[in-house]
Protein backbone atom coordinates (compact mmCIF):
# COMPACT_ATOMS: atom_id res chain seq x y z
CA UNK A 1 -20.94 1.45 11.17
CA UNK A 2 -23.93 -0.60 12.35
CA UNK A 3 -26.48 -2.30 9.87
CA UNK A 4 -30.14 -0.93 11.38
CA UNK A 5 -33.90 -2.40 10.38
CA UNK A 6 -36.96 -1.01 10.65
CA UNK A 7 -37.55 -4.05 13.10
CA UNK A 8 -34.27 -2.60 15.29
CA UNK A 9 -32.01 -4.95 13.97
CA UNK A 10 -28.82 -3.91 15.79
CA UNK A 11 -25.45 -5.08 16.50
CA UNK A 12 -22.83 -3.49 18.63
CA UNK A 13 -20.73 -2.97 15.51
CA UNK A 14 -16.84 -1.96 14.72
CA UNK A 15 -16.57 -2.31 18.49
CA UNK A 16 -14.81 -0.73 15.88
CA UNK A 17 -11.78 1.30 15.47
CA UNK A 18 -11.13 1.04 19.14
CA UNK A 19 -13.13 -1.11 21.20
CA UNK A 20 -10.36 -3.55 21.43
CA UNK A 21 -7.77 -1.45 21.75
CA UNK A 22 -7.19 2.09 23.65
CA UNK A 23 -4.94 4.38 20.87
CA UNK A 24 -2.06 6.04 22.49
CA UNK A 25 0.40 7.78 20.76
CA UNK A 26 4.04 8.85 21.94
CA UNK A 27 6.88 10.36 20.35
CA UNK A 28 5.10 12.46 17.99
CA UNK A 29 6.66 16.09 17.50
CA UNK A 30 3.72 18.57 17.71
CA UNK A 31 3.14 21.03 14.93
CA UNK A 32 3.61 24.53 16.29
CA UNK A 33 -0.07 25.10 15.14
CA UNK A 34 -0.68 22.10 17.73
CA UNK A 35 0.98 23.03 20.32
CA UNK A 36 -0.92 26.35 20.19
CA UNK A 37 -3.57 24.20 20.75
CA UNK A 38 -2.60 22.41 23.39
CA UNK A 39 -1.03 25.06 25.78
CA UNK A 40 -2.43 26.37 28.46
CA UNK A 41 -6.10 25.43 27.64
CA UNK A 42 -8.59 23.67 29.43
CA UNK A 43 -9.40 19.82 28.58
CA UNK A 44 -12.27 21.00 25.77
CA UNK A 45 -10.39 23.97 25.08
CA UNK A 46 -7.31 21.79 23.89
CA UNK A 47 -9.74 20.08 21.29
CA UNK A 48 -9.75 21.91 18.20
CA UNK A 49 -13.11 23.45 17.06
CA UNK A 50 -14.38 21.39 14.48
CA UNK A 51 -13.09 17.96 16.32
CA UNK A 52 -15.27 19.00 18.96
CA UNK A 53 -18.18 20.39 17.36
CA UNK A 54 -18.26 17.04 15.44
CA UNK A 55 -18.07 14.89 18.79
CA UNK A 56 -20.77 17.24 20.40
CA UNK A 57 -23.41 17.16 17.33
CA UNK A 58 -22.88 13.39 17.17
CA UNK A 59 -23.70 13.02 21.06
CA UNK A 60 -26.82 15.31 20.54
CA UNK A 61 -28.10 13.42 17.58
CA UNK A 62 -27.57 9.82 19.20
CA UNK A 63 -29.48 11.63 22.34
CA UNK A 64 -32.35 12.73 19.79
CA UNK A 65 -32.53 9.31 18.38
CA UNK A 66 -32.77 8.16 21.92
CA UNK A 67 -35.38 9.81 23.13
CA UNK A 68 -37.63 11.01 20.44
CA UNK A 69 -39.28 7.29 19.46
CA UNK A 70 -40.27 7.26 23.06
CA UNK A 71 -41.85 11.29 23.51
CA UNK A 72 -43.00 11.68 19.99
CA UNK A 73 -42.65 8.48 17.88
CA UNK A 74 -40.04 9.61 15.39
CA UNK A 75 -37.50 6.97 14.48
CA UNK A 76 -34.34 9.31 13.33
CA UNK A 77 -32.07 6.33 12.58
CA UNK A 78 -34.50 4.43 10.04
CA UNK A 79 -35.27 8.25 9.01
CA UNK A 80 -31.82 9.60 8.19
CA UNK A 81 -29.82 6.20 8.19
CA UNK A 82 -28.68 4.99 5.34
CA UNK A 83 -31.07 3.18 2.82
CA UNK A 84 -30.73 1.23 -0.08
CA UNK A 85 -30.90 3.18 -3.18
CA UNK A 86 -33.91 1.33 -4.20
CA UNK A 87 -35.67 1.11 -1.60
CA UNK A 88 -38.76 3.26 -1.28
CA UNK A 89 -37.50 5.68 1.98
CA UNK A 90 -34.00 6.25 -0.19
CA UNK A 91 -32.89 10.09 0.25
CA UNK A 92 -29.99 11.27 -1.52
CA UNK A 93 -29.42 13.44 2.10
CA UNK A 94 -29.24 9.96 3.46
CA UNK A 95 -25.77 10.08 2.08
CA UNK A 96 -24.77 12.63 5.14
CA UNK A 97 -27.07 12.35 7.30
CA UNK A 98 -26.05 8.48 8.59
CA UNK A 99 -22.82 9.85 9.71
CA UNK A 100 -24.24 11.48 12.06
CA UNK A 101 -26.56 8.51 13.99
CA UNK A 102 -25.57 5.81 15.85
CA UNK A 103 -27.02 2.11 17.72
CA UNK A 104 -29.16 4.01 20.48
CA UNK A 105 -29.29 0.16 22.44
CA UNK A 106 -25.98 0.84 23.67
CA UNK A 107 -23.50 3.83 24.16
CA UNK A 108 -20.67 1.48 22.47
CA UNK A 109 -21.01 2.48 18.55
CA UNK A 110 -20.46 5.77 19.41
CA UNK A 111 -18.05 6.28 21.68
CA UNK A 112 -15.31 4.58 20.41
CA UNK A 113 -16.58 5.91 16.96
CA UNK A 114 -16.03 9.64 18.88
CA UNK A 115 -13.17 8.31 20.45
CA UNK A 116 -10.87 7.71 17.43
CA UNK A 117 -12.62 11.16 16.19
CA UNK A 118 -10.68 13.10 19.78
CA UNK A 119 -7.54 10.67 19.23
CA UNK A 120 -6.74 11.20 15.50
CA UNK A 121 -8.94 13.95 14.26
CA UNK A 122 -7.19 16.67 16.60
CA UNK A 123 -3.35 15.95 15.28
CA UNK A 124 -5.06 15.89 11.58
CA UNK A 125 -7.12 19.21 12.13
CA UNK A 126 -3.95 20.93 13.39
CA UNK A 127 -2.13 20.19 10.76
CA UNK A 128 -4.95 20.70 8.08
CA UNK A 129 -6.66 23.13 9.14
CA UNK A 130 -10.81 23.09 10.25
CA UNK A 131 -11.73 23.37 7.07
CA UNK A 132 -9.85 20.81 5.05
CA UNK A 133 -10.46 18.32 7.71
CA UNK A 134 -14.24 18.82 7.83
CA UNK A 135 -14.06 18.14 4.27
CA UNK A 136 -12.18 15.43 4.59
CA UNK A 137 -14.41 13.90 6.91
CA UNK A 138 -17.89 14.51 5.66
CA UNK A 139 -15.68 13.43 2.20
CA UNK A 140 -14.86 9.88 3.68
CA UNK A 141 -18.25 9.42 5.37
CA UNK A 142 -19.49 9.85 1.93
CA UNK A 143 -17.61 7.73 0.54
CA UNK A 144 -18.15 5.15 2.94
CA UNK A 145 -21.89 5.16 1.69
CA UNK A 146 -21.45 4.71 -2.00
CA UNK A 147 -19.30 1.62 -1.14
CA UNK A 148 -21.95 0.16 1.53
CA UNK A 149 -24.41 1.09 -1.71
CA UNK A 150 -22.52 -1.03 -4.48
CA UNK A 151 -21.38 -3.81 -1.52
CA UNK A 152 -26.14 -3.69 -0.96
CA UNK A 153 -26.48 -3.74 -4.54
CA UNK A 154 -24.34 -6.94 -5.33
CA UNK A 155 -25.97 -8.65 -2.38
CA UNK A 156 -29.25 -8.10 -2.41
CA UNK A 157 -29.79 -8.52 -6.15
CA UNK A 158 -28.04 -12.50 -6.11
CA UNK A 159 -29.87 -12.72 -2.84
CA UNK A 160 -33.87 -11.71 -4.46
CA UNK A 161 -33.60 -11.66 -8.04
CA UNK A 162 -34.87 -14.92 -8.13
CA UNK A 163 -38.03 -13.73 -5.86
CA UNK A 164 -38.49 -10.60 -6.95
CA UNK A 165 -40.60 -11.45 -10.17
CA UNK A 166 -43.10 -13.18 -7.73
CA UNK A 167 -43.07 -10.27 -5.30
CA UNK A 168 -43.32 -7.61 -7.58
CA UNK A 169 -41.41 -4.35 -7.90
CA UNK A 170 -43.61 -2.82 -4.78
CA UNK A 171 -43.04 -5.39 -2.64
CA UNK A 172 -39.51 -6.05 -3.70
CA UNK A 173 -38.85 -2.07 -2.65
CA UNK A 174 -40.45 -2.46 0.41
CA UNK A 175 -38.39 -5.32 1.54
CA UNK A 176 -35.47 -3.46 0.55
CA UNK A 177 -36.28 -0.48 3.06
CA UNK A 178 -35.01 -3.25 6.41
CA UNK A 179 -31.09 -2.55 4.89
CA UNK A 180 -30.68 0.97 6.95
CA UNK A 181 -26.70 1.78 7.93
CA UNK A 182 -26.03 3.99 10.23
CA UNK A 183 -22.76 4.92 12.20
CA UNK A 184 -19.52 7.63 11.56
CA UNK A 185 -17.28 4.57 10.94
CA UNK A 186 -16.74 5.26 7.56
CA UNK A 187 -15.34 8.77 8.60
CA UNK A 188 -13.48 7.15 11.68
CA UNK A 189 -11.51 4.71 9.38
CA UNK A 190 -10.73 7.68 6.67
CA UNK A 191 -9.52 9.78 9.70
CA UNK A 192 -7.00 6.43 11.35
CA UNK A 193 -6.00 6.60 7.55
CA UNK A 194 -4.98 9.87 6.87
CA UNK A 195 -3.21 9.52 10.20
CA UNK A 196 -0.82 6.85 9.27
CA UNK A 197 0.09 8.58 6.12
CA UNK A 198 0.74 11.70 7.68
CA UNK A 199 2.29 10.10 11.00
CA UNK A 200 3.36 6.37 9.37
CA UNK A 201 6.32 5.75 12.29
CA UNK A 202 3.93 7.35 15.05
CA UNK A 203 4.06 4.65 17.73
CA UNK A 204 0.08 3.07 18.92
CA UNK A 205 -0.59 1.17 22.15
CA UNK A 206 -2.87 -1.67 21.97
CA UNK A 207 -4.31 -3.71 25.03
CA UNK A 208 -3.15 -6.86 25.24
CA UNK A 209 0.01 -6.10 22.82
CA UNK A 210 3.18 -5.26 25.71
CA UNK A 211 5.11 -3.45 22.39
CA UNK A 212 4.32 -0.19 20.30
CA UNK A 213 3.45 -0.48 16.76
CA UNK A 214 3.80 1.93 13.98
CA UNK A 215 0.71 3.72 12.56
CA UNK A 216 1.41 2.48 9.29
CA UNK A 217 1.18 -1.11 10.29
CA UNK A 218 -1.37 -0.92 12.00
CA UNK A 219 -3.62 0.58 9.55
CA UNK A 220 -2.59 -1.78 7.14
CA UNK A 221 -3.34 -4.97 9.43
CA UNK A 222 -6.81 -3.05 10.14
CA UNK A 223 -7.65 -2.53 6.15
CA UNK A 224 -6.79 -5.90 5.41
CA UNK A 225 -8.79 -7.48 8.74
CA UNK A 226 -11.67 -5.36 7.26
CA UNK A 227 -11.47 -7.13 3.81
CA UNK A 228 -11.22 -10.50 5.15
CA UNK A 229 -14.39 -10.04 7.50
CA UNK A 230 -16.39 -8.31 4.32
CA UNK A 231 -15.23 -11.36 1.54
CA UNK A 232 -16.16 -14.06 4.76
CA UNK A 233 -19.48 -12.44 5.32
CA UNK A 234 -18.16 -12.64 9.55
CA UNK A 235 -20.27 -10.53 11.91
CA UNK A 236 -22.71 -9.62 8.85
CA UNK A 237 -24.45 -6.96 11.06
CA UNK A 238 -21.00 -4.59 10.57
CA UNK A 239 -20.74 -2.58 7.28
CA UNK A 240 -17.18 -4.04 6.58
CA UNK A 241 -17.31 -2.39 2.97
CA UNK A 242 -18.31 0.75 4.16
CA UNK A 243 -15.18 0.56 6.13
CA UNK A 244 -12.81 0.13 3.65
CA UNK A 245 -14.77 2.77 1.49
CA UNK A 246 -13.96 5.36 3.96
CA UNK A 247 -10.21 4.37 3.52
CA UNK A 248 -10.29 4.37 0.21
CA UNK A 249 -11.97 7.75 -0.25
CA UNK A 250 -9.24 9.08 1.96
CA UNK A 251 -6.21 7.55 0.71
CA UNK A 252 -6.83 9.16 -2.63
CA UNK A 253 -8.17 12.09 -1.55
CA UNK A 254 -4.90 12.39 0.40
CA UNK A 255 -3.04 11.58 -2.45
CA UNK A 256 -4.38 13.91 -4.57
CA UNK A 257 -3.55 16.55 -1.99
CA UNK A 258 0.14 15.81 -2.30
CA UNK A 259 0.04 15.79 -5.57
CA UNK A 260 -0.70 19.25 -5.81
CA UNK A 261 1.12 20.57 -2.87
CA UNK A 262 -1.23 20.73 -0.53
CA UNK A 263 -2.73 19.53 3.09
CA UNK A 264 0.52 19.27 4.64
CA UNK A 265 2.30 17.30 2.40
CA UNK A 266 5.50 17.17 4.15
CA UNK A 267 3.87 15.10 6.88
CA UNK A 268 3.09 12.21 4.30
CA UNK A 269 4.30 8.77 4.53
């Protein structure tokens, strides 16, 4: 999830979920619902449906944001991104909507955003189901932004509360409208969650790293790396809260699934 300003403020952010590594996954029995999937179908035909209408509204929305500041003057991502909820350009549809943008000064953000979405999202909609998992994702995204909200609040009040009597409440608002998140990170880390409870002994490939290591591992290491870089304030530009927020959102979401029987809950970890 990438941090966004009205003055394009951008950083190449989460190079996230997978832009130092390249997921592969071995040894993982398919569901027969999968493998129903997967047989005899063409490359886009293997994806499930709402995996790949999620990818393909994503890639038409960062195209939009693109290409409509230059043919009609429209900024989506300070439009839809993610505000502040005190900032004057705050929309409660905000809330959704940010999922769904991404850094249009490089195609980084989201492709490897997308790219965890084809890796992980597939198994987890074949075993869910397309509706549970859209839930589940648009759930986590969600969740993501309440946390970056609470994470803005605690920052920018210590940061201009002693300003903001001399700026007034106008001005104070307006200078609150530069914090603008966009980015389907939030949903990408709920989704590399989910799949290490479901899968916890599935085996992931990592450049650099010669040996396999287990899903559950690795989402642990990632959770806590994600904590560490959000306490240290490193590379400030990446919504490390919003991260763990989509996690979060997930895990008990998930849990709360097993709980009551449901979602696949033999698969759990």
């Amino acid at each position: 999830m990438t941090k966004y300003s009205k003055n394009h403020y951008f950083c190449s952010q989460n190079q996230g979920l997978i832009n130092f590594i390249v997921h592969t996954v071995k040894g993982l029995s398919h569901t027969k619902k999968e493998r129903i999937y997967m047989q005899n179908r063409s490359f886009f035909g293997s994806i499930p449906p709402v995996t790949l209408n999620l990818i393909i509204i994503n890639f038409i929305v960062w195209l939009a944001a693109l290409t409509l500041p230059k043919i009609a003057g429209i900024d989506l991502n300070y439009r839809l991104g993610l505000h502040y909820f005190e900032a004057d350009d705050f929309n409660a549809i905000q809330l959704i909507t940010y999922m769904f943008l991404h850094d249009t000064n490089s195609i980084d953000h989201i492709f490897f955003n997308m790219f965890s979405v084809f890796m992980f999202g597939r198994t987890l909609e074949a075993v869910w189901g397309g509706k549970r998992f859209l839930f589940y994702y648009i759930t986590t995204g969600v969740g993501a932004a309440l946390t970056q909200e609470i994470a803005w609040y605690f920052e920018l009040h210590s940061a201009i509360a002693p300003i903001a009597d001399q700026l007034g409440w106008e001005q104070t608002s307006r200078l609150f409208n530069q914090f603008v998140t966009v980015g389907a990170s939030g949903a990408a880390f709920g989704i590399l969650l989910a799949f290490g409870m479901l899968f916890p002994n599935a085996p992931l490939f990592i450049i650099f790293i010669p040996i396999p290591i287990k899903a559950k591992y690795f989402v642990i290491f990632y959770g806590l790396l994600e904590l560490v870089f959000g306490i240290s304030g490193t590379m400030s530009s990446v919504a490390h809260f919003a991260h763990l927020g989509g996690m979060l959102f997930g895990f008990f979401l998930i849990r709360y699934w097993k709980k009551k029987g449901i979602g696949g809950g033999g698969f759990y970890y």
